[in-house]
Protein backbone atom coordinates (compact mmCIF):
# COMPACT_ATOMS: atom_id res chain seq x y z
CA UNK A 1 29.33 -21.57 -25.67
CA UNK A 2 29.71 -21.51 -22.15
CA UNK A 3 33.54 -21.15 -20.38
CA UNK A 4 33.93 -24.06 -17.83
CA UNK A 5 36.09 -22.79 -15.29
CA UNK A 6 38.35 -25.76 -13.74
CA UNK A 7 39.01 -25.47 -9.97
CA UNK A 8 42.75 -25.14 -8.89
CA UNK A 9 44.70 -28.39 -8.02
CA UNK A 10 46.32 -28.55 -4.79
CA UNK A 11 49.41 -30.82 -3.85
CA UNK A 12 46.59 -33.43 -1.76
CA UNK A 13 44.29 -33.28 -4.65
CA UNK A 14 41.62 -31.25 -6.80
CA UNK A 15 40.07 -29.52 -3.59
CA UNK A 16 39.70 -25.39 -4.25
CA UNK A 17 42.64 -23.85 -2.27
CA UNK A 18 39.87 -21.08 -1.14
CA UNK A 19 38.07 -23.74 1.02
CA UNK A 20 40.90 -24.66 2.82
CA UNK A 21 41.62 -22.76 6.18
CA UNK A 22 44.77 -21.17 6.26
CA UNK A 23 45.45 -22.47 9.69
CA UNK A 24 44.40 -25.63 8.78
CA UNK A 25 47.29 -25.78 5.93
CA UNK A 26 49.64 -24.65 8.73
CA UNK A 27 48.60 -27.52 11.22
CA UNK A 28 48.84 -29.82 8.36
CA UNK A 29 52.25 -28.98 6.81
CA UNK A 30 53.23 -28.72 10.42
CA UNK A 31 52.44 -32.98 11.07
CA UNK A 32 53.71 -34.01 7.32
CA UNK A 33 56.75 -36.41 7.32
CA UNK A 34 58.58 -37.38 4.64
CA UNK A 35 56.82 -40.12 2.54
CA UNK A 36 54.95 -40.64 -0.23
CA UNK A 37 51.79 -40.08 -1.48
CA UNK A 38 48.52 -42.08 -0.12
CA UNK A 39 47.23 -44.36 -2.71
CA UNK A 40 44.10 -42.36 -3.01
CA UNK A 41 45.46 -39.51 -3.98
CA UNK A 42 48.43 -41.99 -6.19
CA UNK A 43 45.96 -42.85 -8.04
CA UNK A 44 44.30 -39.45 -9.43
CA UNK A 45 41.49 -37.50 -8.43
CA UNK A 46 38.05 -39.42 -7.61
CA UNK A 47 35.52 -39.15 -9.54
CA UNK A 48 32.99 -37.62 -7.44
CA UNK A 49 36.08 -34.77 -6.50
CA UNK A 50 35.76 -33.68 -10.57
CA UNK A 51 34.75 -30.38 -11.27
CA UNK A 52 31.25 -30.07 -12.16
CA UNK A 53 30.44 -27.84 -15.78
CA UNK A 54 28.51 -24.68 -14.88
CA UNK A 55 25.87 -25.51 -17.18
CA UNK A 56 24.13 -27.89 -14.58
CA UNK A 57 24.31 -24.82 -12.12
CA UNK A 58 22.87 -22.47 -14.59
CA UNK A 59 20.04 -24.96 -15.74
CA UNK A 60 18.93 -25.19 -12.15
CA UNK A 61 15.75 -23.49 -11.76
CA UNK A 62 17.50 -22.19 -8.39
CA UNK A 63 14.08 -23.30 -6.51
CA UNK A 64 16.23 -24.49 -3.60
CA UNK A 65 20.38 -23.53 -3.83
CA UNK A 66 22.02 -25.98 -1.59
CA UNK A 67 24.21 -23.91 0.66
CA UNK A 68 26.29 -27.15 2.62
CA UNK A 69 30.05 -27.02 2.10
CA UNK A 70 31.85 -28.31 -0.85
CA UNK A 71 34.43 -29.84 1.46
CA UNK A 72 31.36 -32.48 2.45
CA UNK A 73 32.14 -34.37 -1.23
CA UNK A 74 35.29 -35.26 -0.15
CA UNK A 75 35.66 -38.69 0.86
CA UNK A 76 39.14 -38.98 2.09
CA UNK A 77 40.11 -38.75 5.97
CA UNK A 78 42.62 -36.62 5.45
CA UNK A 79 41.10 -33.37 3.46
CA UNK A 80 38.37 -33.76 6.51
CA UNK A 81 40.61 -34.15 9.02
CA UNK A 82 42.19 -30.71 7.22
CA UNK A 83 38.81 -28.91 7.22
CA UNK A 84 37.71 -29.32 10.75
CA UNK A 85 39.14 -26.00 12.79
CA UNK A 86 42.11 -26.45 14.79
CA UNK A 87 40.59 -26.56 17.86
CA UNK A 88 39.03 -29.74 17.35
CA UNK A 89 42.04 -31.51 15.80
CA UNK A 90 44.13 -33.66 17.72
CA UNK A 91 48.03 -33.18 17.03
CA UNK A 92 49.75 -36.52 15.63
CA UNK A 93 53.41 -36.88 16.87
CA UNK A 94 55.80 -37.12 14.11
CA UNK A 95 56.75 -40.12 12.19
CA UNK A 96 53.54 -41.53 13.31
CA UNK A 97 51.70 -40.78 9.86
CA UNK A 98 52.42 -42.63 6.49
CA UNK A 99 55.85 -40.53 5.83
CA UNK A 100 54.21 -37.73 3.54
CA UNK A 101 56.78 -35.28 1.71
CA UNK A 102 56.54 -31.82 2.09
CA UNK A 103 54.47 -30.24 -0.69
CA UNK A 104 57.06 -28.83 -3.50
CA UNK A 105 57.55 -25.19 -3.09
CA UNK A 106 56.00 -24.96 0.36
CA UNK A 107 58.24 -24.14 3.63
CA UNK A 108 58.82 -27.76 5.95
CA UNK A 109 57.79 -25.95 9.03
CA UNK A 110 54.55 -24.89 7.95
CA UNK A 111 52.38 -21.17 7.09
CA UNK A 112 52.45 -18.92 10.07
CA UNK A 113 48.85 -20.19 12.33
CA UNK A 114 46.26 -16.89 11.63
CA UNK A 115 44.30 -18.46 15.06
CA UNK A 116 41.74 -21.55 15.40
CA UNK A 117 37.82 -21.03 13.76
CA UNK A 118 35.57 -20.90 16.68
CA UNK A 119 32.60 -23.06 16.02
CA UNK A 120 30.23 -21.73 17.89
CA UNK A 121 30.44 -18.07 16.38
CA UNK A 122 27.32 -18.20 14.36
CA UNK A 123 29.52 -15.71 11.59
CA UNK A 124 30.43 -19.70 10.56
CA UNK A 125 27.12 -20.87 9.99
CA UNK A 126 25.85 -21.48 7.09
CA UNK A 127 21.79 -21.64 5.98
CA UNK A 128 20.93 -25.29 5.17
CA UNK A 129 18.62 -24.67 2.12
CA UNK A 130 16.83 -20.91 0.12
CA UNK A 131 13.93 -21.37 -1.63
CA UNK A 132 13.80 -18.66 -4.80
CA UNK A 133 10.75 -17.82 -6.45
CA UNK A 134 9.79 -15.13 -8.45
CA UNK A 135 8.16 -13.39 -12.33
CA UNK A 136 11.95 -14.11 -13.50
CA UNK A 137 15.17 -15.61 -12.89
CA UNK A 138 19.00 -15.65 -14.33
CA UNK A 139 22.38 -16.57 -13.04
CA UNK A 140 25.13 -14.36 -13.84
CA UNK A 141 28.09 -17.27 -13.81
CA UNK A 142 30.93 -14.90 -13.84
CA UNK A 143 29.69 -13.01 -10.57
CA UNK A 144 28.03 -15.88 -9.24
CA UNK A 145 25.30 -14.22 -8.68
CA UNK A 146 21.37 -15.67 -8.74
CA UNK A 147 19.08 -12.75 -9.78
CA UNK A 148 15.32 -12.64 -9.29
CA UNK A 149 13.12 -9.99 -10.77
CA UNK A 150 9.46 -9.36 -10.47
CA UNK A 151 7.54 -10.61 -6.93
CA UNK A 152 10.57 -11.96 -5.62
CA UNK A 153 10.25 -14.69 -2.66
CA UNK A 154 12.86 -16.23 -1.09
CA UNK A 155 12.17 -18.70 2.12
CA UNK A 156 15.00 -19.08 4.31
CA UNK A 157 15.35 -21.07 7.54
CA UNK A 158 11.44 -20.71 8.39
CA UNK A 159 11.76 -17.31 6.91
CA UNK A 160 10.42 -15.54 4.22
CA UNK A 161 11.77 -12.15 2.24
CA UNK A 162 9.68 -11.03 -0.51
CA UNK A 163 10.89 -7.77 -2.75
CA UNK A 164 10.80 -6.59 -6.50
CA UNK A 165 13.71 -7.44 -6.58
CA UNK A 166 16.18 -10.21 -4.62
CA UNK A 167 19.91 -11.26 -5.66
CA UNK A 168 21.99 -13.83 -3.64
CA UNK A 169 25.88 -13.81 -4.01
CA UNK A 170 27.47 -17.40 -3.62
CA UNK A 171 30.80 -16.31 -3.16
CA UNK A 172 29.95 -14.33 -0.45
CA UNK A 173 26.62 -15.80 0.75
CA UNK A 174 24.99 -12.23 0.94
CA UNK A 175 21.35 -11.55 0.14
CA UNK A 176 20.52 -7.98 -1.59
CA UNK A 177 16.78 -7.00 -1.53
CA UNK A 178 14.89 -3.59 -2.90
CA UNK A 179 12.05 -2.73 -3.69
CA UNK A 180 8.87 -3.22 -1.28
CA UNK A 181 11.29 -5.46 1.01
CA UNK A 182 9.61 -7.41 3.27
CA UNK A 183 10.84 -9.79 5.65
CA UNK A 184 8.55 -12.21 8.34
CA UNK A 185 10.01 -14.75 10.66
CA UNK A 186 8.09 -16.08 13.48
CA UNK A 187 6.16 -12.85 15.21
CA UNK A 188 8.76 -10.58 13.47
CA UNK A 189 8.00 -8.08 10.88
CA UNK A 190 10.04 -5.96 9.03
CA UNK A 191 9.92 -3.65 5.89
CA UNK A 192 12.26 -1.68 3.79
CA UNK A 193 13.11 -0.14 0.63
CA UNK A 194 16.63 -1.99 0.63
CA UNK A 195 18.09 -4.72 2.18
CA UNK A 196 21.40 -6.16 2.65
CA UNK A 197 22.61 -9.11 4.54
CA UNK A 198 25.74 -11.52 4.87
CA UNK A 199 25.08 -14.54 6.10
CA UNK A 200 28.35 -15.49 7.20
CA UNK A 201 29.22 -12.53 8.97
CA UNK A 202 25.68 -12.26 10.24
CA UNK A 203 25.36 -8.63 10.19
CA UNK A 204 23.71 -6.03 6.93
CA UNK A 205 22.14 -3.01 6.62
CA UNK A 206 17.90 -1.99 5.85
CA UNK A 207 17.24 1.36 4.68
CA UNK A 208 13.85 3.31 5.25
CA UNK A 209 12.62 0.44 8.44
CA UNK A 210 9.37 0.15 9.59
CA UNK A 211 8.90 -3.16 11.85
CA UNK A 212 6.51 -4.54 14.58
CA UNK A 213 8.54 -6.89 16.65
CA UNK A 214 7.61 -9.30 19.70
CA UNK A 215 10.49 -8.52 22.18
CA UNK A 216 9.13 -12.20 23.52
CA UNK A 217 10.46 -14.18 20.72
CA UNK A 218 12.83 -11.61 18.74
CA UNK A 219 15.93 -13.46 20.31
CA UNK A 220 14.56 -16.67 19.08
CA UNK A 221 13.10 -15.74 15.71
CA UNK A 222 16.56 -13.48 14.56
CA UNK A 223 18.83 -17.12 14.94
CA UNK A 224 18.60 -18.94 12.05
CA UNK A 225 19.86 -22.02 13.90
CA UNK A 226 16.91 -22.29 15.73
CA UNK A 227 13.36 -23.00 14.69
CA UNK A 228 11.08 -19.88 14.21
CA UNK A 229 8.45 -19.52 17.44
CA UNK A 230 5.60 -19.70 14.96
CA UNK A 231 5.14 -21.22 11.35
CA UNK A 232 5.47 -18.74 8.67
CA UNK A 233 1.54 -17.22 7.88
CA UNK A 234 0.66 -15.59 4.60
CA UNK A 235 3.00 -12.55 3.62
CA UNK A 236 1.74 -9.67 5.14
CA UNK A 237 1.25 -6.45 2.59
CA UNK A 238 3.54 -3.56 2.62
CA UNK A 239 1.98 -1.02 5.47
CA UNK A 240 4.32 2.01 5.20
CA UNK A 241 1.18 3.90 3.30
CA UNK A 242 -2.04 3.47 5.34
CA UNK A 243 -4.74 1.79 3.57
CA UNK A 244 -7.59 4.12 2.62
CA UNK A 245 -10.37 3.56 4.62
CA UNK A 246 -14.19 2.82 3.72
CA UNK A 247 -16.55 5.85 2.54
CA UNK A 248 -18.49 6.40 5.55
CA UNK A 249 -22.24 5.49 5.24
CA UNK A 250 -23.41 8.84 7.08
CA UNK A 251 -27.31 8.52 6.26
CA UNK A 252 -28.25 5.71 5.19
CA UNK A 253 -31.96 6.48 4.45
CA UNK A 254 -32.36 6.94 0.77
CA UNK A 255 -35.44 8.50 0.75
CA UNK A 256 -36.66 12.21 2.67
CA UNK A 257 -40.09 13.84 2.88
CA UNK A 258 -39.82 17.91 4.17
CA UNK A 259 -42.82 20.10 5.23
CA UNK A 260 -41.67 23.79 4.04
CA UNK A 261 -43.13 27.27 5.46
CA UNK A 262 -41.73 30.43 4.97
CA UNK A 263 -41.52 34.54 3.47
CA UNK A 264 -40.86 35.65 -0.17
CA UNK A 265 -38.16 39.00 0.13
CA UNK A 266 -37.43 41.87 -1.99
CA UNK A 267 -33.66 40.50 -1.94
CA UNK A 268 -31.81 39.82 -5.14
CA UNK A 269 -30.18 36.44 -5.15
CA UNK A 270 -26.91 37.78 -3.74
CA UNK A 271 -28.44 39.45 -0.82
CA UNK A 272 -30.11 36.21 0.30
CA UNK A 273 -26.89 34.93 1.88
CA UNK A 274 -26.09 38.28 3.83
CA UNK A 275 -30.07 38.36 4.56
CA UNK A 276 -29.85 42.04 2.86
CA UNK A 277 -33.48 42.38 2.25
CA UNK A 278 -37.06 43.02 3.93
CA UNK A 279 -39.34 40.42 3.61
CA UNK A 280 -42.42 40.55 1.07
CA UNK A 281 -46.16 40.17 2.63
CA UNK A 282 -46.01 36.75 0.53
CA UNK A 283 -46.26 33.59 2.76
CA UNK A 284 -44.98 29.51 1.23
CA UNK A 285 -46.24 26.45 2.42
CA UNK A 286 -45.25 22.96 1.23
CA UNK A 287 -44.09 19.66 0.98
CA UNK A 288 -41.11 17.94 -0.78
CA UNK A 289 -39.70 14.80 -1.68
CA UNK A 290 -36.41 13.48 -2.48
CA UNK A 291 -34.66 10.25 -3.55
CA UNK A 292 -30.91 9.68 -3.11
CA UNK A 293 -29.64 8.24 -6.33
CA UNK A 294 -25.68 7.71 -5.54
CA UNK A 295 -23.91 7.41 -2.94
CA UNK A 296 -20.90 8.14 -2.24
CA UNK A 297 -19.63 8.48 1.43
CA UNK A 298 -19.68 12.17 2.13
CA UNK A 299 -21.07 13.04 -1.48
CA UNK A 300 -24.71 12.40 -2.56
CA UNK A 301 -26.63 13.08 -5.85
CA UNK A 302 -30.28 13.80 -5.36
CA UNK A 303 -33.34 14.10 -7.17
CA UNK A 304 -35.86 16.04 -5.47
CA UNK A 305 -39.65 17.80 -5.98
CA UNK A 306 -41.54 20.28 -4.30
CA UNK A 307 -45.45 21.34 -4.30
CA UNK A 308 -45.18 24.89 -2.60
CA UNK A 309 -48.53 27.47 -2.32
CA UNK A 310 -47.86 30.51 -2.81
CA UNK A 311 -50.34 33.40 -0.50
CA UNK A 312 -49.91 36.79 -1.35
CA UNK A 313 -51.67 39.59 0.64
CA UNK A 314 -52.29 42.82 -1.28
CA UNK A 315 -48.88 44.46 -1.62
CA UNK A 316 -47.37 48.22 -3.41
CA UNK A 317 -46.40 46.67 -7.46
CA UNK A 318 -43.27 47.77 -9.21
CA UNK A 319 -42.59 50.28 -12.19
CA UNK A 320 -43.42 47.98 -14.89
CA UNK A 321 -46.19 46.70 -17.00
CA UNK A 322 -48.81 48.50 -14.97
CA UNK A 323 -50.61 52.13 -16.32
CA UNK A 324 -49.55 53.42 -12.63
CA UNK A 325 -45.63 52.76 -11.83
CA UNK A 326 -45.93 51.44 -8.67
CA UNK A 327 -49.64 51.04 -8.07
CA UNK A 328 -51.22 48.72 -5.86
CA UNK A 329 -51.92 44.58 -6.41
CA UNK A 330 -54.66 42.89 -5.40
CA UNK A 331 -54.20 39.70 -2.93
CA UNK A 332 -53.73 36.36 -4.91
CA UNK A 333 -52.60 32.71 -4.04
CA UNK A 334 -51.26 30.66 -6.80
CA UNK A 335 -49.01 27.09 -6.60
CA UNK A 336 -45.57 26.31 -7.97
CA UNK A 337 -43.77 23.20 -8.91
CA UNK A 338 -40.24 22.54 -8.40
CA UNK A 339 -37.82 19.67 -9.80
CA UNK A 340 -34.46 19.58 -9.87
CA UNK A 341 -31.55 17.78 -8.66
CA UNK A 342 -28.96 18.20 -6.63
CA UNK A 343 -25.56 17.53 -4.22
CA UNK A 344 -24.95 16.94 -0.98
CA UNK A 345 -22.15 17.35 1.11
CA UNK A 346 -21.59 15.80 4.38
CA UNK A 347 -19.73 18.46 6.38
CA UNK A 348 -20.26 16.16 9.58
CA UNK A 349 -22.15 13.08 10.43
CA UNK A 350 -25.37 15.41 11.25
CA UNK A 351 -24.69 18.10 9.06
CA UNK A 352 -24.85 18.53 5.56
CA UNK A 353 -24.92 21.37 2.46
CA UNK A 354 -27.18 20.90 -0.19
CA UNK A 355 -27.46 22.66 -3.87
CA UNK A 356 -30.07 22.40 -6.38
CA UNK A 357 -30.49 23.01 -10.11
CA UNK A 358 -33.15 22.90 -11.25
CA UNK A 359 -37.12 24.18 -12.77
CA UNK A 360 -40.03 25.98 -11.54
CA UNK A 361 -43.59 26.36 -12.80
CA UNK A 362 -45.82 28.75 -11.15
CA UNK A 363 -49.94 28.15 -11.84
CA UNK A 364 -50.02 31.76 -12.77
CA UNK A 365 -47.88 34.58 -13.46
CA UNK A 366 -46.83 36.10 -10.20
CA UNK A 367 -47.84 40.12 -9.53
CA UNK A 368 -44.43 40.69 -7.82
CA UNK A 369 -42.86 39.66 -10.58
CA UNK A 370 -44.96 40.91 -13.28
CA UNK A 371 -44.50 44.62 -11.95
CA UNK A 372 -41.20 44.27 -10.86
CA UNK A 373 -39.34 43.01 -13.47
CA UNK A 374 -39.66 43.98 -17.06
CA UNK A 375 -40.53 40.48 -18.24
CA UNK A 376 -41.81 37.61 -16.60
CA UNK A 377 -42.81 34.67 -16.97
CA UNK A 378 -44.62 30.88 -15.30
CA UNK A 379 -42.04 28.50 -16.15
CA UNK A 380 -38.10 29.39 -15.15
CA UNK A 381 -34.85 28.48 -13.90
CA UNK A 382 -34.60 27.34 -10.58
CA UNK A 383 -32.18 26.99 -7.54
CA UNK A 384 -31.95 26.02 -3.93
CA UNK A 385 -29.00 26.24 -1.27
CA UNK A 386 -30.32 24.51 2.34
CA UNK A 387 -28.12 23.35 5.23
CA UNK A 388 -29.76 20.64 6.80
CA UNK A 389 -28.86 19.45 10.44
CA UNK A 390 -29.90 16.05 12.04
CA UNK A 391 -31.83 15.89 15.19
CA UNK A 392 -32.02 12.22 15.37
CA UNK A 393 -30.99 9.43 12.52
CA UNK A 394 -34.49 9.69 10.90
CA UNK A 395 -35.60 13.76 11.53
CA UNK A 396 -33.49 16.94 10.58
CA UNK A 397 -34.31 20.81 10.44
CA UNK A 398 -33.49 22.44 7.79
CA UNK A 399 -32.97 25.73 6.27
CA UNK A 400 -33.11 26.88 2.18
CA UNK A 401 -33.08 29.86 0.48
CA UNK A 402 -35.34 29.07 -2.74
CA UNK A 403 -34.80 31.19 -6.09
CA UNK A 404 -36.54 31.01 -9.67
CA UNK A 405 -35.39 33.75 -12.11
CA UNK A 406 -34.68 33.37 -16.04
CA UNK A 407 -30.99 32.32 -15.84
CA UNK A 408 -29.67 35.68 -17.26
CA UNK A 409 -32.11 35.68 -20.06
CA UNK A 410 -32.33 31.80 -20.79
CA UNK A 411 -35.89 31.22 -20.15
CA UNK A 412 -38.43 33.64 -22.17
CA UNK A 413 -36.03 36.68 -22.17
CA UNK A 414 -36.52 36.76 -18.18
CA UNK A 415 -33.23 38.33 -16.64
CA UNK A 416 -34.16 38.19 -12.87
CA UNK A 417 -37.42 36.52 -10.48
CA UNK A 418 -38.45 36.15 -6.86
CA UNK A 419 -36.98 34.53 -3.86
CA UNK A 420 -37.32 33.56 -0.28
CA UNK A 421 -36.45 31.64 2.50
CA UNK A 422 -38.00 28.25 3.56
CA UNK A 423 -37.77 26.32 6.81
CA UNK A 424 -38.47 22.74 6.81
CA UNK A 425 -38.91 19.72 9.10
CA UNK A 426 -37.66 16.43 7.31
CA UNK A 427 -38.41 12.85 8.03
CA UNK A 428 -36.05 10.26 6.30
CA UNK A 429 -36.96 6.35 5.75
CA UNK A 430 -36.08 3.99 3.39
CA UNK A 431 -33.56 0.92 2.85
């Protein structure tokens, strides 16, 4: 069951003491002659003056809280006359009213005057109507408090402050806000992580501020009495973390064709990248193709193949698998195959990294390798490691180091292979 709370009777009738002015008692008490009671206030309190049950408050769905001033319900002259500040009311000479009696256990001569409310101070003003909307609302009747959780909106005055969460005090007429505060008026912007802000005293705090503000209009769009300097637009998304921008489209050519020459070395795959070797009297010629599969801004996955000829001039062997260690090998020219695939890295717009895993088949068993290494074989492992610079959108030079060995023992039994060093010229087209 709910607890109806009954407002406190005062000697002119059922009118909250709290909404009163204390100066206004003072002017009042000050003007009262000796008489009776009107017959308005003879004859009980009106109905419309009765105290309303909380229940109706808390069923509201608190889409719009009216925010006007209780002291508007009452009909009667008098309680108006006593809620208007002093400076507008106009002293009546004694014995000229209907011979009221002093109120019973109040002074004759009145409550010391605590100074006249200044109308034009907006701290007295008041918001007309607030709009609530959010996920989730409640009421908590004995703070008065309206609570509302969950994509919070609440339009004020041409305003609009959104949060996670928003609470408005009606005792006190404040607004608290957290949570991804936001708050738009006119061409004013503002964002927090807190909020707080009394509307009768017309000052609060913000924590954590970030704002864009039209020095133009701010004096006009921070006054709640007069109409914002632009209708309220869509809410505007929190900005304090910047939004991640697009993956850059760096090469938009899907497809690449590359015309390879180069030297085979005596190098072992670590000595490549230090160019720690002499080059081999073994010449490569050939052309490649590759297709970008995914993109994704600086990061590409490639397939690629390569047809490379292989021309090999009559060269000193190795210490294996010949009756002679190191006796001579004829010329020979022979073709490999390559297919792999690969990633790319974008370092800058016209310069990229590329690495390749892949296979190799050679059309017949190399002579370096066959005397060099103690086994050998036509179909290995291979890999590739090129850095490719762009000349123009559509042409690039490039540079790879190109390796084929047995992937520590993986294919055939093969520990080690061959490698060299290609230079290419590419040409890239597609949509």
């Amino acid at each position: 069951m709910r607890r109806h709370r009954r407002p406190r009777r005062s000697p002119l009738g059922p009118v909250p003491l709290a909404l009163i002015p204390l100066a206004a008692w003072s002017s009042l008490l000050a003007t009262a002659k000796a008489a009776g009671p009107p017959d308005y206030l003879a004859a009980g309190p009106p109905n419309h003056l009765a105290a309303e049950p909380l229940d109706r408050l808390a069923a509201n769905d608190f889409g719009a809280l009216a925010a006007e001033p209780l002291l508007q319900k009452a009909a009667p002259p008098l309680l108006q006359k006593a809620a208007e500040p002093l400076g507008q009311m106009t002293a009546e000479p004694l014995g000229s009213g209907p011979g009221l009696e002093p109120p019973v256990g109040l002074p004759a001569k009145g409550l010391p005057s605590i100074g006249a409310a200044d109308p034009s101070n907006p701290a007295n003003a008041v918001p007309v109507e607030i709009g609530l909307s959010a996920n989730q609302q409640s009421y908590d009747a004995q703070l008065g408090r309206v609570v509302a959780l969950g994509h919070a909106a609440a339009t004020l005055a041409g305003g609009q402050l959104r949060a996670e969460r928003i609470e408005y005090d009606l005792n006190s007429r404040t607004v608290y806000a957290s949570g991804g505060v936001r708050f738009q008026r006119g061409q004013q912007y503002l964002q927090a992580s807190r909020l707080r802000y009394s509307l009768l005293e017309g000052v609060g705090e913000i924590e954590d501020v970030y704002g864009v503000l039209d020095l133009d209009t701010s004096a006009q769009d921070f006054d709640i009495d007069q109409p914002p300097s632009q209708p309220l637009g869509p809410g505007e998304p929190m900005a304090c973390t910047p939004p991640i921008p697009h993956l850059p489209d760096w090469q938009p050519y899907p497809w690449a064709v590359t015309a390879w020459g180069g030297k085979m070395t005596n190098a072992p795959l670590s000595g490549t990248f230090t160019f720690n070797g002499e080059p081999r009297p073994e010449a490569l010629m050939g052309l490649g193709l590759q297709r970008r599969l995914l993109d994704g801004g600086p990061l590409s996955i490639e397939l690629e193949g390569n047809l490379i000829g292989h021309r090999a001039s009559a060269q000193r062997g190795g210490e294996y698998n010949k009756p002679v260690a190191n006796a001579g090998v004829p010329a020979q020219s022979f073709g490999e195959i390559t297919a792999g695939i690969g990633v790319r890295l974008w370092l800058r717009p016209w310069l990229s990294l590329l690495g390749v895993e892949g296979v190799s088949l050679n059309t017949d068993l190399s002579y370096y390798e066959q005397t060099f290494r103690r086994k050998s074989a036509q179909f290995l492992n291979y890999l590739a490691f090129e850095v490719e610079a762009l000349v123009d959108p559509q042409w690039s030079l490039v540079g790879r180091i190109h390796h084929r060995s047995g992937a520590w023992g993986t294919y055939s039994g093969v520990k080690e292979g061959s490698n060299g060093y290609l230079l290419g010229l590419r040409y890239r087209f597609g949509q």
